[in-house]
N, C-alpha and C. Protein backbone atom coordinates (compact mmCIF):
# COMPACT_ATOMS: atom_id res chain seq x y z
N UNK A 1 0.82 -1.19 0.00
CA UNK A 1 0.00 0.00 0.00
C UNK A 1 0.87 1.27 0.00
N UNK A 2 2.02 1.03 0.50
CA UNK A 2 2.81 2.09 0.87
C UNK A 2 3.44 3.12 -0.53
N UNK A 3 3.94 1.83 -1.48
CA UNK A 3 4.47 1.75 -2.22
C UNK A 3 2.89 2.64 -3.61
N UNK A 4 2.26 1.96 -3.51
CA UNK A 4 1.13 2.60 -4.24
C UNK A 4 0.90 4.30 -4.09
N UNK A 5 0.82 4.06 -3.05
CA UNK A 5 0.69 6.10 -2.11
C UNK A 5 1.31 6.49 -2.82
N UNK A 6 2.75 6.26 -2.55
CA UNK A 6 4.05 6.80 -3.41
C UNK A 6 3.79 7.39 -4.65
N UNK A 7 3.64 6.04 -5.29
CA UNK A 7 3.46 6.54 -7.16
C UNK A 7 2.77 7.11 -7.34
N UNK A 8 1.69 7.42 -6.88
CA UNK A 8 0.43 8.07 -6.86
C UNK A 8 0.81 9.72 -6.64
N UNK A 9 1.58 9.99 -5.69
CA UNK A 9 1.78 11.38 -4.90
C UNK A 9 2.77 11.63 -5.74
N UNK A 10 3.60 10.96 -6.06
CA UNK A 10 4.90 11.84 -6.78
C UNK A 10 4.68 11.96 -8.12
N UNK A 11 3.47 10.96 -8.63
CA UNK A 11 3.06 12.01 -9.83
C UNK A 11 2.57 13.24 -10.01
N UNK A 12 2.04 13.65 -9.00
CA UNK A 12 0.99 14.42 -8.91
C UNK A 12 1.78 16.10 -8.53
N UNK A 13 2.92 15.80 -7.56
CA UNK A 13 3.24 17.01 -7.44
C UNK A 13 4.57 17.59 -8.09
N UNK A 14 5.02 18.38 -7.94
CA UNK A 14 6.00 19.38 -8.17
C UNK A 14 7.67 19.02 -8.01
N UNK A 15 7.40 18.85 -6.52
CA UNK A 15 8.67 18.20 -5.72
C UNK A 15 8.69 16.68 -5.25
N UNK A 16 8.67 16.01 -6.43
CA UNK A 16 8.73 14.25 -6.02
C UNK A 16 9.40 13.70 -4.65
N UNK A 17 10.65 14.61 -4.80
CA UNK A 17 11.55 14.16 -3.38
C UNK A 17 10.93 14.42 -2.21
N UNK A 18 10.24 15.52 -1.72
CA UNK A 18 9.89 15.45 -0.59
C UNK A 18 8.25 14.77 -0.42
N UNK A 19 7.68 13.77 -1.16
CA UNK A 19 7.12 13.14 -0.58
C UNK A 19 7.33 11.35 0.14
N UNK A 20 6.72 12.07 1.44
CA UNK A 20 7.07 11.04 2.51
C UNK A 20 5.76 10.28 2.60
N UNK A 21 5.96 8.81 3.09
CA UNK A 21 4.50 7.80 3.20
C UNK A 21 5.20 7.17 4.04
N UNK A 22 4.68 7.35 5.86
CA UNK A 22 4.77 6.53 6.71
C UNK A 22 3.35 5.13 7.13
N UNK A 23 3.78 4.34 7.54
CA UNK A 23 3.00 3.13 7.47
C UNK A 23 3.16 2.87 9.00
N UNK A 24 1.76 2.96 9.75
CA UNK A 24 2.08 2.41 10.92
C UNK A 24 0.41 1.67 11.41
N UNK A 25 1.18 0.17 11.51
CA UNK A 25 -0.50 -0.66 11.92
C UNK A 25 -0.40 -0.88 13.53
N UNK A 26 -2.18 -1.01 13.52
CA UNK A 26 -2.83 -1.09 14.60
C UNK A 26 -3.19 -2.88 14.22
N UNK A 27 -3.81 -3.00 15.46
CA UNK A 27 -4.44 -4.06 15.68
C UNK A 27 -5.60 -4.74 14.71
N UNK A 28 -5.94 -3.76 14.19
CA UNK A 28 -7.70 -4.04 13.08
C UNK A 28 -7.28 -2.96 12.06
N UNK A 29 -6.15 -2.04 11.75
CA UNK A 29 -6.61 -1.08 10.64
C UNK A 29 -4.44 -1.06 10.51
N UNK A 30 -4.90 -0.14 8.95
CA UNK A 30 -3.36 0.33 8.98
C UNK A 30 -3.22 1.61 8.67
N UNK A 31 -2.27 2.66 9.24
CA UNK A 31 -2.74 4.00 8.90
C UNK A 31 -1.97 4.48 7.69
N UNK A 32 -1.65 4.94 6.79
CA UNK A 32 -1.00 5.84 6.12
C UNK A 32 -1.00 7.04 6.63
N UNK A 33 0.14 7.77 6.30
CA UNK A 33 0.57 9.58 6.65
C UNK A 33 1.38 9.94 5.08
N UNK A 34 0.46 10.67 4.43
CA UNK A 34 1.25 11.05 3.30
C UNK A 34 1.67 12.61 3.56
N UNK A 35 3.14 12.59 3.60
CA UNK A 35 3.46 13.95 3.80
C UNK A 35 3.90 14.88 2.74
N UNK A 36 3.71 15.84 2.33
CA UNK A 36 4.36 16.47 0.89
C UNK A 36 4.24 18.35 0.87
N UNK A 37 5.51 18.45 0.10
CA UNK A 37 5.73 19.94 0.48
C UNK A 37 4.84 20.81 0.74
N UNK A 38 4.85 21.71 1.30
CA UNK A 38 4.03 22.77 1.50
C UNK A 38 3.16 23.56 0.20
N UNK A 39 4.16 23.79 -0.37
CA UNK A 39 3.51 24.00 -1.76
C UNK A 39 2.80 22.99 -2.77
N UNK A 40 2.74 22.07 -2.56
CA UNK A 40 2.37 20.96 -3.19
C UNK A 40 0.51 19.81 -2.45
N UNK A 41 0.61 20.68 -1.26
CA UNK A 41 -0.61 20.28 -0.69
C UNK A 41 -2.14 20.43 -1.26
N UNK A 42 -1.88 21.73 -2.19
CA UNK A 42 -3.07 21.85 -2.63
C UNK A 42 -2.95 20.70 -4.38
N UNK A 43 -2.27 20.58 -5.09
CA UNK A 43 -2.22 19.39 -5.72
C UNK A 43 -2.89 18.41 -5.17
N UNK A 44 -2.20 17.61 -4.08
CA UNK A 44 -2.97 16.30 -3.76
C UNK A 44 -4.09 16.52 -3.05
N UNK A 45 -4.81 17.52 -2.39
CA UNK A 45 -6.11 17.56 -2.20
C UNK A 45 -6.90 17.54 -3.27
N UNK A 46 -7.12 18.79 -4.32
CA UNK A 46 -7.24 19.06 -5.13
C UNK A 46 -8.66 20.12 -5.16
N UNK A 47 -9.45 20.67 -5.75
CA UNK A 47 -10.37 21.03 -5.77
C UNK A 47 -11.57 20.33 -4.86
N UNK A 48 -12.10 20.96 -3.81
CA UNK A 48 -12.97 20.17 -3.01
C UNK A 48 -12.86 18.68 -2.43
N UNK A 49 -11.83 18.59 -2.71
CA UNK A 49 -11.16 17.20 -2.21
C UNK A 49 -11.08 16.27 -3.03
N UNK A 50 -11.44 16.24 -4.09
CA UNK A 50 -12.14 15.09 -5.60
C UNK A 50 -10.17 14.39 -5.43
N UNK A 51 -9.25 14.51 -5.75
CA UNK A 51 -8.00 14.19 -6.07
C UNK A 51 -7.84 12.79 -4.26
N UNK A 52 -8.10 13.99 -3.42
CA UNK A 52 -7.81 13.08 -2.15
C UNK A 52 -8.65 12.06 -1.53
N UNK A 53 -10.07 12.21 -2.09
CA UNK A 53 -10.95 10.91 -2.22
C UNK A 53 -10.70 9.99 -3.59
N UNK A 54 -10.18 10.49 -4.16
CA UNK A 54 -9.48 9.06 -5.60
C UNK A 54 -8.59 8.97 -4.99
N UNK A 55 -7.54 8.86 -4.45
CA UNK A 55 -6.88 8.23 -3.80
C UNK A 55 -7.14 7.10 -2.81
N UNK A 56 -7.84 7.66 -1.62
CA UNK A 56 -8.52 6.60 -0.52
C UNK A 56 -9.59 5.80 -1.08
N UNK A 57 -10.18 6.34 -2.58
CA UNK A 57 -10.53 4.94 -2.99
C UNK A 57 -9.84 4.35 -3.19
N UNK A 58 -9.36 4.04 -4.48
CA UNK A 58 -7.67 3.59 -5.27
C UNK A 58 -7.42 2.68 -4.00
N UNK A 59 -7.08 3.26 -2.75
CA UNK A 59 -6.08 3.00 -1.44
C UNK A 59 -7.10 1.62 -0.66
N UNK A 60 -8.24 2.30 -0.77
CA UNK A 60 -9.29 1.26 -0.27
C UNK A 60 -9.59 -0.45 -0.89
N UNK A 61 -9.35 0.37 -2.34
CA UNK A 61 -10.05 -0.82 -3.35
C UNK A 61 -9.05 -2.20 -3.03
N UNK A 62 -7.35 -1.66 -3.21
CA UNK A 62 -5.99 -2.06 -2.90
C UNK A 62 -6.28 -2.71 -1.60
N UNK A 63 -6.47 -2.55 -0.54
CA UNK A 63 -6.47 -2.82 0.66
C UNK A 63 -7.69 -4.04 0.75
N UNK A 64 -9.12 -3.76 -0.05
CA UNK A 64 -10.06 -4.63 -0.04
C UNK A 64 -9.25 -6.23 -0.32
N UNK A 65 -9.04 -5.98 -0.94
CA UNK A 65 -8.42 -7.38 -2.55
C UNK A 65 -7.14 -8.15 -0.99
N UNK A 66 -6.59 -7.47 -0.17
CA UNK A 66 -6.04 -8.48 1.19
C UNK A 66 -6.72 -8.61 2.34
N UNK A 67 -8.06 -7.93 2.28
CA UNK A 67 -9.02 -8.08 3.57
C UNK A 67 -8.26 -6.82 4.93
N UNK A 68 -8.02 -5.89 4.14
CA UNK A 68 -7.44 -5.13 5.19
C UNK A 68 -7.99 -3.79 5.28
N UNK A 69 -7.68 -3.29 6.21
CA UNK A 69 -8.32 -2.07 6.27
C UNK A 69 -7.65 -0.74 6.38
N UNK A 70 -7.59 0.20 5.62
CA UNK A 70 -6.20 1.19 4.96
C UNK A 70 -6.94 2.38 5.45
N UNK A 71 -6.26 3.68 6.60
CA UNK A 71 -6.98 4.92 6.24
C UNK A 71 -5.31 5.74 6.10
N UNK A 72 -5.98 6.46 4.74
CA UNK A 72 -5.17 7.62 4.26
C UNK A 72 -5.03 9.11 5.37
N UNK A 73 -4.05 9.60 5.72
CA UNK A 73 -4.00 11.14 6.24
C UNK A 73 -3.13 11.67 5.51
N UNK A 74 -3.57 12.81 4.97
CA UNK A 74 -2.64 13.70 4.23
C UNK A 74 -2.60 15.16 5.33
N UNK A 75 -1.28 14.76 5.52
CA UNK A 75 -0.06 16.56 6.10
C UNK A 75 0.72 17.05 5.08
């Protein structure tokens, strides 16, 4: 999943290098933290959020297909 975030975010913005995707699981869920430049935040949100809900689908659909349960946070 981690690896997916990735490709996903560094297409999308400006400064490929500074995006970061930490992975840290719980007991029943796994979290993602996608972090990416300051200037580059409004990219991966995108207009009303449409860009950052295709993602947590995308992220969801990915996660369905191993029976797991994925939530996205974007900083």
């Amino acid at each position: 999943m981690k690896e997916l975030v990735e490709v996903i975010a560094r297409s999308l913005v400006t400064n490929p290098e500074a995006v970061v995707v930490t992975e840290s699981e719980g007991e029943d869920e796994t979290v993602l933290e996608l972090t990416v430049d300051p200037a580059d935040v409004g990219k991966v949100i995108g207009k009303q959020g449409r860009i950052a809900k295709a993602i947590r689908s995308v992220v969801k659909a990915a996660a369905s297909r191993e029976d797991k349960k994925v939530t996205l946070d974007i900083k």
